[in-house]
Protein backbone atom coordinates (compact mmCIF):
# COMPACT_ATOMS: atom_id res chain seq x y z
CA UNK A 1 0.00 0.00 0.00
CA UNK A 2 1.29 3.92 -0.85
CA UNK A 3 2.73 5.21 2.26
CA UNK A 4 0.48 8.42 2.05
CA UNK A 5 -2.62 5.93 2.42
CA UNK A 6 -1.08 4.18 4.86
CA UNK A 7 0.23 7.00 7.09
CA UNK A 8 -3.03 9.29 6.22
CA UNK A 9 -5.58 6.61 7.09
CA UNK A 10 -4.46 4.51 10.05
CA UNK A 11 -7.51 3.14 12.78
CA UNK A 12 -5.97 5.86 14.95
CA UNK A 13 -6.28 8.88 13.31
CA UNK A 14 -9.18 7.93 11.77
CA UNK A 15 -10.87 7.59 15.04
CA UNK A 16 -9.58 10.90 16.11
CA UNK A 17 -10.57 12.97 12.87
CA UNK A 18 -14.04 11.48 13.80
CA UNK A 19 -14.04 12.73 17.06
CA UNK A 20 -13.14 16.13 16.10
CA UNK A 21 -15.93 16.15 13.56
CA UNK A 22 -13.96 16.37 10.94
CA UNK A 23 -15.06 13.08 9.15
CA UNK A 24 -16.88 15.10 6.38
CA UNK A 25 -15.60 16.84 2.98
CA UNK A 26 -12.04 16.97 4.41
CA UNK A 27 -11.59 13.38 4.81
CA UNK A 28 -12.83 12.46 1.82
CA UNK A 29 -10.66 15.30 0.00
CA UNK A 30 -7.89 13.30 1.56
CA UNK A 31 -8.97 10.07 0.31
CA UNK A 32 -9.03 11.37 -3.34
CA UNK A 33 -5.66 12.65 -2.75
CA UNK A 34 -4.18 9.81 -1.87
CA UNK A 35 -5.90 7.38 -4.23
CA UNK A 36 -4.45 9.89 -6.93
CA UNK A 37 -0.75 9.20 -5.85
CA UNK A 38 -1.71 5.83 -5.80
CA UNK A 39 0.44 3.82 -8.69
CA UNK A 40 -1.84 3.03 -11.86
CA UNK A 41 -0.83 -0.74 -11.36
CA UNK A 42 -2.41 -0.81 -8.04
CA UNK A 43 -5.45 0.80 -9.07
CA UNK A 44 -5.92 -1.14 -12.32
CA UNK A 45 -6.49 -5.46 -11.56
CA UNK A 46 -5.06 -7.37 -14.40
CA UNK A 47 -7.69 -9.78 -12.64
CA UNK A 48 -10.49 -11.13 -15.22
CA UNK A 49 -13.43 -13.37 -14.57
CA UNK A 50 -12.65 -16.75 -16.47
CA UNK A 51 -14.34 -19.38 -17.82
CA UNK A 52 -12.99 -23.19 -16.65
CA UNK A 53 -12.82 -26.90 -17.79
CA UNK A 54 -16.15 -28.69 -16.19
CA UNK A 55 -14.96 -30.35 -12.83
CA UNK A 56 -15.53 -33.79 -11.89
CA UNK A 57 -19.33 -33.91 -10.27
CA UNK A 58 -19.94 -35.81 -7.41
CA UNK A 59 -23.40 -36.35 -8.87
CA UNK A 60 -24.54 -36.70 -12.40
CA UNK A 61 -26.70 -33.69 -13.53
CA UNK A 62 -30.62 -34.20 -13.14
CA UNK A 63 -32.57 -34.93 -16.67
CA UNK A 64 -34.09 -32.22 -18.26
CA UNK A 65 -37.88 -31.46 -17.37
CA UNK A 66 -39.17 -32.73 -20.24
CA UNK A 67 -37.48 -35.93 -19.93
CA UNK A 68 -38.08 -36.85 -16.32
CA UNK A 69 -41.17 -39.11 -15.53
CA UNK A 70 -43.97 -37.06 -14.37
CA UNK A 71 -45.50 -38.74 -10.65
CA UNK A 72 -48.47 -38.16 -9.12
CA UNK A 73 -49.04 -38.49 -5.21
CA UNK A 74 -52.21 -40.44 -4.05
CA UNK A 75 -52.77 -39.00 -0.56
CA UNK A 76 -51.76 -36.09 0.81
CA UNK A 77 -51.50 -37.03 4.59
CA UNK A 78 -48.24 -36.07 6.74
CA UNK A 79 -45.95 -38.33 5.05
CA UNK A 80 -46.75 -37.16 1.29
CA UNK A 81 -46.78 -33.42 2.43
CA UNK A 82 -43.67 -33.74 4.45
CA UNK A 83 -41.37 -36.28 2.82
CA UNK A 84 -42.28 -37.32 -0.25
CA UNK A 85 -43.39 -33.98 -1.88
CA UNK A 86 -40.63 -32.05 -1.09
CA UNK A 87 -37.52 -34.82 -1.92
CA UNK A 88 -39.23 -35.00 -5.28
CA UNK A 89 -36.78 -31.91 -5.59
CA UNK A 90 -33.65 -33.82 -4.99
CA UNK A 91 -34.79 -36.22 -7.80
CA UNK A 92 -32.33 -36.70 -10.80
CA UNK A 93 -35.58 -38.37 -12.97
CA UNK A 94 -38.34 -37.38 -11.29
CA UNK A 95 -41.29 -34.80 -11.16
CA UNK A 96 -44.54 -33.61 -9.49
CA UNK A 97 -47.29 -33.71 -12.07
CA UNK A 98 -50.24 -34.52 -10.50
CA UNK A 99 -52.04 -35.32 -7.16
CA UNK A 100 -54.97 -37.12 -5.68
CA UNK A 101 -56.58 -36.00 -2.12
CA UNK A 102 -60.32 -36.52 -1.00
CA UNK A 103 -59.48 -32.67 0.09
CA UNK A 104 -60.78 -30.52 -2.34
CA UNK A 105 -59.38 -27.78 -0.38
CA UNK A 106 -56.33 -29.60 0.41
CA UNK A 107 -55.76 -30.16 -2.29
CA UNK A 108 -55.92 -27.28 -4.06
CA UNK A 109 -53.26 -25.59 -1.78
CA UNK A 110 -50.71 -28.41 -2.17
CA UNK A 111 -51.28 -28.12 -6.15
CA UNK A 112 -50.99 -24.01 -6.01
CA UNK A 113 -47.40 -24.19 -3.73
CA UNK A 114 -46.69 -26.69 -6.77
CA UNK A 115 -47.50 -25.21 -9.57
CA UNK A 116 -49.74 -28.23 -10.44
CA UNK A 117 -52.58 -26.94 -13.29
CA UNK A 118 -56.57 -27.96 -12.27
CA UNK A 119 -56.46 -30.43 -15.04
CA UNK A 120 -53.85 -32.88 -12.51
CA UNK A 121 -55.85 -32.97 -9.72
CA UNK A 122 -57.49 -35.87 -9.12
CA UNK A 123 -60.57 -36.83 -6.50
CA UNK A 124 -60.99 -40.49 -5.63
CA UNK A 125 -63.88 -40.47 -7.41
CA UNK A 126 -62.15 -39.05 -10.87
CA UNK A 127 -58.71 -41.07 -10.11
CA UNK A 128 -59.67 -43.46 -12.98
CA UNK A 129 -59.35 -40.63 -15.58
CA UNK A 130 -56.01 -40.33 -15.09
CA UNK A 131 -55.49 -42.82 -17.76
CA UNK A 132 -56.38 -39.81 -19.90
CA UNK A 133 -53.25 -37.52 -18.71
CA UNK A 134 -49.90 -38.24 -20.48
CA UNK A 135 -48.28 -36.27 -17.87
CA UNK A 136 -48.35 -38.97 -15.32
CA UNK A 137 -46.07 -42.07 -16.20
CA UNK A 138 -46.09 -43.29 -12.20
CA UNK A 139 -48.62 -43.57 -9.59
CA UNK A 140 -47.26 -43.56 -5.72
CA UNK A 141 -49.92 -44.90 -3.45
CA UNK A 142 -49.37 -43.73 0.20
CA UNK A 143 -52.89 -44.50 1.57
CA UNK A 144 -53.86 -46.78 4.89
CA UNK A 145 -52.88 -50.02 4.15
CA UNK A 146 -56.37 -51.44 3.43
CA UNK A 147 -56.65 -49.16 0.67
CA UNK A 148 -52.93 -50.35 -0.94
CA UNK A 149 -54.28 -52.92 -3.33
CA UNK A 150 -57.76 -51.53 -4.73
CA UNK A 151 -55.62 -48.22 -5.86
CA UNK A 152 -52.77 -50.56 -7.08
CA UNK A 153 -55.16 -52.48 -9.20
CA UNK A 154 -56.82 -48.78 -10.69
CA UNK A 155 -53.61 -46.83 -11.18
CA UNK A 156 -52.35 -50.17 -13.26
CA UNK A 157 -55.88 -50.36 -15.23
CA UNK A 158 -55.21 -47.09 -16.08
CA UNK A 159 -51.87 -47.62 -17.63
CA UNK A 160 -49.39 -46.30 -14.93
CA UNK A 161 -46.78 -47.39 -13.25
CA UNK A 162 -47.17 -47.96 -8.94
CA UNK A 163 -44.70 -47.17 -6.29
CA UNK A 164 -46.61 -48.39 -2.87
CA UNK A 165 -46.00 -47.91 0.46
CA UNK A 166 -45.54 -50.81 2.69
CA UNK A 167 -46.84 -53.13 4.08
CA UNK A 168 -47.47 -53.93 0.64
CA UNK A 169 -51.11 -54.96 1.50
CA UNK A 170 -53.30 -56.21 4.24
CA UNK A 171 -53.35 -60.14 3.15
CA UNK A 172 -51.41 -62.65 0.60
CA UNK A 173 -54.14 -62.88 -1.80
CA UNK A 174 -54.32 -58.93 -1.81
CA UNK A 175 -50.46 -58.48 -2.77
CA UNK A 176 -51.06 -61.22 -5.40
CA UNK A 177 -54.12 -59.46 -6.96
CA UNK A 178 -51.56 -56.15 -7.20
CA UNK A 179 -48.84 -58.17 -8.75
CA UNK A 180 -51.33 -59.77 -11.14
CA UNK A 181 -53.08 -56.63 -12.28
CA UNK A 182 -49.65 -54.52 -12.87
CA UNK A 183 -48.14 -57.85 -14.84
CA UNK A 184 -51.27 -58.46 -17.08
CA UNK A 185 -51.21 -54.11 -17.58
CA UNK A 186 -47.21 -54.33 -18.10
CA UNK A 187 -46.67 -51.59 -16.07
CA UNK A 188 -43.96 -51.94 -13.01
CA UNK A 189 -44.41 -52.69 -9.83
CA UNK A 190 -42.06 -51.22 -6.64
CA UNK A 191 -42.73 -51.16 -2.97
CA UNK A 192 -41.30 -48.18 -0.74
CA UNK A 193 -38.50 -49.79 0.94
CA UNK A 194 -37.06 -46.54 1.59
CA UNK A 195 -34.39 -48.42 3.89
CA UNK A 196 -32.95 -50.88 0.87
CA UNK A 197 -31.57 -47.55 -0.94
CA UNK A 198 -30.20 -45.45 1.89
CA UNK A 199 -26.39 -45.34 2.21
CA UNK A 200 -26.14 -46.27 5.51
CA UNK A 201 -28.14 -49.53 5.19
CA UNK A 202 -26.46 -50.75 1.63
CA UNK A 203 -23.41 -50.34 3.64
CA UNK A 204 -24.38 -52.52 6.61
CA UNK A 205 -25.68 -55.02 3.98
CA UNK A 206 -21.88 -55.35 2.16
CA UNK A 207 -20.27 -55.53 5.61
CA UNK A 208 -22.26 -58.39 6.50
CA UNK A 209 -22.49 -60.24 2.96
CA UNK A 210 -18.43 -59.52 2.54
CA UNK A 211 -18.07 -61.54 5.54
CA UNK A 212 -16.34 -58.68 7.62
CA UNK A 213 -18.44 -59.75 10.48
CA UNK A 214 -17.31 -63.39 10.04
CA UNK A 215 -20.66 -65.48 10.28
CA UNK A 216 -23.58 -63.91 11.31
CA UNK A 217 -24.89 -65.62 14.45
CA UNK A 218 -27.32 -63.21 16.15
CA UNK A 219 -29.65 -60.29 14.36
CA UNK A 220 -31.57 -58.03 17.25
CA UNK A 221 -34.05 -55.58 15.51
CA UNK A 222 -36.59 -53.83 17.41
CA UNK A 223 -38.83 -50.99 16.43
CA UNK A 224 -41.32 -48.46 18.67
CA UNK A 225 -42.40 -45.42 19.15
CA UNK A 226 -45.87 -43.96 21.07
CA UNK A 227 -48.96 -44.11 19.10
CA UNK A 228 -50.30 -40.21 19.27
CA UNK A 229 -54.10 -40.68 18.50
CA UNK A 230 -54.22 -36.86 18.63
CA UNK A 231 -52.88 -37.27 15.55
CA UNK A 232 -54.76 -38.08 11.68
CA UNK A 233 -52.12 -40.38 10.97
CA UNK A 234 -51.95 -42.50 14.21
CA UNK A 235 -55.65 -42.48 14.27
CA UNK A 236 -56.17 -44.68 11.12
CA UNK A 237 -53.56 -46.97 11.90
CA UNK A 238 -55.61 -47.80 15.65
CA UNK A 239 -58.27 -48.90 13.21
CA UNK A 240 -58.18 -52.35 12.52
CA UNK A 241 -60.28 -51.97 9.18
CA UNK A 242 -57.70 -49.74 7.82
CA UNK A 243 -54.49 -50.73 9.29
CA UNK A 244 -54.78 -54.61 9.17
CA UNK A 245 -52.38 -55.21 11.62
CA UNK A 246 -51.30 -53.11 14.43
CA UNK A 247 -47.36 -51.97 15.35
CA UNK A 248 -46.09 -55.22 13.62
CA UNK A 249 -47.56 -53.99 9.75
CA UNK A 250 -47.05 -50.29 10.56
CA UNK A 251 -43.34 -50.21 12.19
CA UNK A 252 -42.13 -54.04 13.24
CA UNK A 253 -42.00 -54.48 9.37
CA UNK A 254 -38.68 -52.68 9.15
CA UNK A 255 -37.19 -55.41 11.57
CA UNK A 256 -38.21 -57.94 9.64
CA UNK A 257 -37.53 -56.38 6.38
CA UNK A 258 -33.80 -55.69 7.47
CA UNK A 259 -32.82 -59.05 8.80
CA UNK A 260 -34.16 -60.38 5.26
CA UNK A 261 -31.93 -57.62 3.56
CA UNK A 262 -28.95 -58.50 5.85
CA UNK A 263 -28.96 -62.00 5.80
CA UNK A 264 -29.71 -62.61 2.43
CA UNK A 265 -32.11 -65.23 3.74
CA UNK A 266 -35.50 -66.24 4.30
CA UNK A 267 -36.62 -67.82 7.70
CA UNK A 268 -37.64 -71.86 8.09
CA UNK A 269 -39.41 -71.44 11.12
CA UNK A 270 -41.10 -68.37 13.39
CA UNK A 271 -41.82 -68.50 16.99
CA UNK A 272 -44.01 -65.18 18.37
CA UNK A 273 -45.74 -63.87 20.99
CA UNK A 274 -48.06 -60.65 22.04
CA UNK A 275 -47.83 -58.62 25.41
CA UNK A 276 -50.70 -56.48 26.60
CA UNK A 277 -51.10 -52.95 25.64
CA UNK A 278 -51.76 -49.35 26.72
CA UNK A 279 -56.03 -50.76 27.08
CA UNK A 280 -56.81 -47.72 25.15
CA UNK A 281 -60.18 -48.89 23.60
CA UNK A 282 -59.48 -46.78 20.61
CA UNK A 283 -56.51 -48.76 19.72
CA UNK A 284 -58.17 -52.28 17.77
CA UNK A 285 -54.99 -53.46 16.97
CA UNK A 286 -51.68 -55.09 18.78
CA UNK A 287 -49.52 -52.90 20.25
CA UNK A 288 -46.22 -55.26 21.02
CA UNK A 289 -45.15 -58.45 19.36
CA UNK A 290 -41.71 -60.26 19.68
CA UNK A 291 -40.70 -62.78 17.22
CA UNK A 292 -38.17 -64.80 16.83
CA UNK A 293 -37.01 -66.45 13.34
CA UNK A 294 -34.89 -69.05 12.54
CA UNK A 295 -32.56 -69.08 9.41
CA UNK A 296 -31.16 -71.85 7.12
CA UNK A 297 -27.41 -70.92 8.05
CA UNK A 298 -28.40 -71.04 11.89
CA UNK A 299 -28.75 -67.32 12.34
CA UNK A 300 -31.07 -66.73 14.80
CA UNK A 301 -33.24 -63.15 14.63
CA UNK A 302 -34.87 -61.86 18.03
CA UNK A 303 -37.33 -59.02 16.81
CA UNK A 304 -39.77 -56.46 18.24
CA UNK A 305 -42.25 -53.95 17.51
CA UNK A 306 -44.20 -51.60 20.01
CA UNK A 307 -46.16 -49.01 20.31
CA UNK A 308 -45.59 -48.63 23.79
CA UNK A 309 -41.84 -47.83 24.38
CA UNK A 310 -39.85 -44.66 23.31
CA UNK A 311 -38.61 -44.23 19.60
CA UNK A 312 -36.18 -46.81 18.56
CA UNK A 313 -35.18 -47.63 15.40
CA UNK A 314 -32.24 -50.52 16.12
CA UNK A 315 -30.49 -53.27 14.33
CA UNK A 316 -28.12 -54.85 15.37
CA UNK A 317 -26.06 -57.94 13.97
CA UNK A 318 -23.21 -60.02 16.01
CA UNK A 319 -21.35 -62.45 13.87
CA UNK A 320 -18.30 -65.09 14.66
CA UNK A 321 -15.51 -61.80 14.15
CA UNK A 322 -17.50 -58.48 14.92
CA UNK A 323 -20.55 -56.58 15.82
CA UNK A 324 -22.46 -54.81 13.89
CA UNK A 325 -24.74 -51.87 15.28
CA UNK A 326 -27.47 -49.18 13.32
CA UNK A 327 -28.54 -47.15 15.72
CA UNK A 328 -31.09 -45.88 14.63
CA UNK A 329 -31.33 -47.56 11.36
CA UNK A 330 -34.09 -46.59 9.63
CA UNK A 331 -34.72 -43.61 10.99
CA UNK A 332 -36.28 -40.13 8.23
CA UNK A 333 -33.08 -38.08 8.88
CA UNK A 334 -30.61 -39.56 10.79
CA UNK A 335 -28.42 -42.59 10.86
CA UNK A 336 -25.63 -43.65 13.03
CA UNK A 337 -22.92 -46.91 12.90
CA UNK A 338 -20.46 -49.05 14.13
CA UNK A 339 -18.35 -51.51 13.51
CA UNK A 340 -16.64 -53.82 16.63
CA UNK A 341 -14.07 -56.28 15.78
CA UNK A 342 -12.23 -57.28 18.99
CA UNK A 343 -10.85 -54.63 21.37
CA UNK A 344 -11.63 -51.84 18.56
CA UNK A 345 -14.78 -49.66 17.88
CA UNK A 346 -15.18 -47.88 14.55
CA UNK A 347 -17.91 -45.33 14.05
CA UNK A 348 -18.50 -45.50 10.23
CA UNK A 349 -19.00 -42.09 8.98
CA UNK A 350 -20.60 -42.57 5.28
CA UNK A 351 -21.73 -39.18 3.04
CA UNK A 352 -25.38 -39.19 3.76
CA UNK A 353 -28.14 -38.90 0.67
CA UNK A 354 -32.24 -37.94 0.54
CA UNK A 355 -33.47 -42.03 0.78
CA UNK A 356 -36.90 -40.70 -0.57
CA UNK A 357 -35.13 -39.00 -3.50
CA UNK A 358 -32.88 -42.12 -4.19
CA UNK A 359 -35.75 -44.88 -4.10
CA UNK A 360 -38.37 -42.63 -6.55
CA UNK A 361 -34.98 -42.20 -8.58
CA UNK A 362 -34.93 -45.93 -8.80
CA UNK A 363 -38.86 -46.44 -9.13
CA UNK A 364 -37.96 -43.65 -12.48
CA UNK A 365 -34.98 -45.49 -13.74
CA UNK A 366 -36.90 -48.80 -13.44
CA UNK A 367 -39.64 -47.48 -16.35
CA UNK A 368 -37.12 -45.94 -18.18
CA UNK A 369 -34.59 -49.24 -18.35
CA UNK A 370 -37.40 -51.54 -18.63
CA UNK A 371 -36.09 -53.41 -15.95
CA UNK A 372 -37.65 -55.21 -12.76
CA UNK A 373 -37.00 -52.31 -9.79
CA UNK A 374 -35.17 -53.92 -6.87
CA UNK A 375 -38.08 -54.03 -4.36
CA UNK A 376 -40.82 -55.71 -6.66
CA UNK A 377 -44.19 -56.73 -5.49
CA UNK A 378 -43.17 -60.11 -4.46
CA UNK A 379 -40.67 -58.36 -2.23
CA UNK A 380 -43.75 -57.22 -0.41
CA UNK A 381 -45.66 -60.19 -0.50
CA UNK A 382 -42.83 -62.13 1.01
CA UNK A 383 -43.14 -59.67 3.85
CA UNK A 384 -46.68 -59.93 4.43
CA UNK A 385 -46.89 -63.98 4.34
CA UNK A 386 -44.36 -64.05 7.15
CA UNK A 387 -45.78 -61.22 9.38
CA UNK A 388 -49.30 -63.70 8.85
CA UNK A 389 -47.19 -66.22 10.03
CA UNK A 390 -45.75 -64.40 13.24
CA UNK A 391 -49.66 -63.88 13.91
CA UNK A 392 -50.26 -67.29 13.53
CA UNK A 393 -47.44 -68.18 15.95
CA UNK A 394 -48.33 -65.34 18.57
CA UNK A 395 -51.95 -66.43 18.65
CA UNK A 396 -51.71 -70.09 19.32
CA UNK A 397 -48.43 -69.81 21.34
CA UNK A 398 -47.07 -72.60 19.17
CA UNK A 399 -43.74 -72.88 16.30
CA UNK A 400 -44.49 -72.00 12.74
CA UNK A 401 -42.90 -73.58 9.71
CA UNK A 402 -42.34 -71.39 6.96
CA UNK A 403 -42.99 -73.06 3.55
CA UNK A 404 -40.37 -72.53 1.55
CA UNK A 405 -41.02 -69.95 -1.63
CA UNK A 406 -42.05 -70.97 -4.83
């Protein structure tokens, strides 16, 4: 810097001229003094904005609008409005183009925020003329469970691809009627195991499959949290007629789901029972079930799910050389992990990703590859046979035998 500036405009005398009341014409007189004494070089940048070579991305670039699959959301309840909605935005392949709500009101609000035109929003009573609207290529059914199959059966009728929300459906023969219908419409099939794409989970599923854990001998997986019936969404899922099943269909299904995932195995047998609940009259449905399944390697899986006890969301697996723990697993935001082999802990610390975002992303590339998505309708059959089976077991307090697929 010129010495004039420097010696001219130091914090000190700065302070001082302002003081005196001098910070006014003089000061900036002495400013353009100084700035004129001031070399041309200094005041001149030889700096120019540049263009450079594209980097390396750490993700590919989304598809253009017009060539991402339009989606529209059947049911606009707190998981649609809250999860599902807004990762739609962190989609590579994916957009909002329509919705369906019961709401007229509702629904009008959502599609406004959206920018969703009058023509893509659908009442349950006009859903079937979506076959009509080119700008929907997927349906994604996220209704109480009892409702999972007829909608499944219409959206395919109609010509669209279905993403639905587990539990698949409320029986076997239901979840085979949705498989049937989408296969005779050729249109894909996915369930929403949100779980089976998230980072954390596909890691957990190559440290046990890569043998790092040595054998696995022992899979704990329980599942709770306090059923608010203040609360829309809790309230249905009391309701025996809408939720089939109680804390077993609605959260126990992610321990079973993730000691099928980890395992790579289906149980041979099932032993289950039921403990009393809250005696809320309002609540038709079980509130706590432990299970226990036995696996063709000799794994043995000791499983919960409650609506009783405080949030948990916990898998754990303990094989021959180290311990695996998720903790919580499956939670919406937040995942956690370690690894124990021996005398050593390791907290694994894994760049986290939008699971909603990456399973619709699959759902999109699924249509667009022609190819069978990862978690296909008989994945949710399988899980709805056995959780008829850990009934079974609970409710006559004997062993179950698990046929083996076909």
């Amino acid at each position: 810097m010129n010495d004039n500036i420097e010696s001219g405009f130091t914090r000190r005398k700065f302070i001082q001229a302002g003081s005196a009341g001098l910070v006014g014409v003089s000061l900036v007189q002495g400013f353009n003094k100084a700035v004129a004494q001031t070399p041309q070089i200094v005041r001149e940048s030889s700096a120019r904005a540049q263009g450079q070579p594209m980097p390396n991305l750490e993700n590919p670039f989304p598809l253009p609008p017009e060539r991402r699959l339009g989606w529209a959301i059947a049911g606009l309840g707190n998981f649609a409005l809250n999860q599902i909605i807004p990762s739609l935005a962190d989609t590579r392949m994916c957009k909002l183009t329509a919705i369906v709500s019961g709401n007229t009101e509702k629904a009008r609000t959502v599609a406004n925020a959206y920018g969703i035109p009058d023509r893509n929003i659908y009442s349950y009573d006009t859903f079937d003329q979506i076959r009509n609207n080119p700008d929907v290529d997927i349906v994604y059914i996220i209704l109480p469970n009892a409702l999972h199959s007829e909608w499944t059966i219409r959206a395919a009728k109609a010509g669209k691809h279905v993403m639905c929300e587990k539990p698949m459906a409320v029986t076997v023969e239901e979840c085979q009627a949705m498989i049937e219908a989408c296969n005779k419409a050729n249109r894909k099939l996915m369930i929403a195991y949100r779980a089976q794409y998230e980072p954390y989970n596909l890691e957990a599923i190559r440290l046990v499959q890569s043998g790092k854990l040595g054998e696995p001998k022992v899979i704990i997986a329980d599942h709770g949290r306090p059923l608010d019936l203040s609360l829309p969404s809790d309230q249905w899922r009391a309701q025996k007629e809408l939720a089939g099943g109680g804390s077993l269909y609605d959260i126990g299904i992610y321990s079973l789901n993730g000691v099928r995932y980890l395992t790579k195995e289906e149980p041979v047998e099932i032993r289950a029972s039921m403990r009393p609940g809250s005696g809320d009259p309002r609540v038709e449905v079980e509130e706590n079930i432990e299970w226990t399944m036995r696996f063709p390697s000799g794994a043995i899986a000791n499983c919960s799910s409650s609506y009783n006890y405080a949030d948990t969301k916990r898998i754990i697996v303990q094989g021959t050389k180290g311990v695996l723990t998720i903790d919580p697993a499956t939670d919406y935001y937040e995942r956690k992990m370690w690894l124990k082999r021996g005398n050593s802990e390791e907290k694994l610390l894994l760049r986290d990703a939008n699971q909603f975002a990456l399973e619709m992303d699959h759902m999109a590339e699924s249509v667009m590859q022609n190819k069978e998505p990862k978690t296909p309708g008989r994945e949710g059959l399988q899980d709805v046979r056995l959780m008829q089976l850990i009934y079974e077991s609970a409710k006559t307090g004997r062993p179950v035998t698990v046929p083996p697929l076909a």
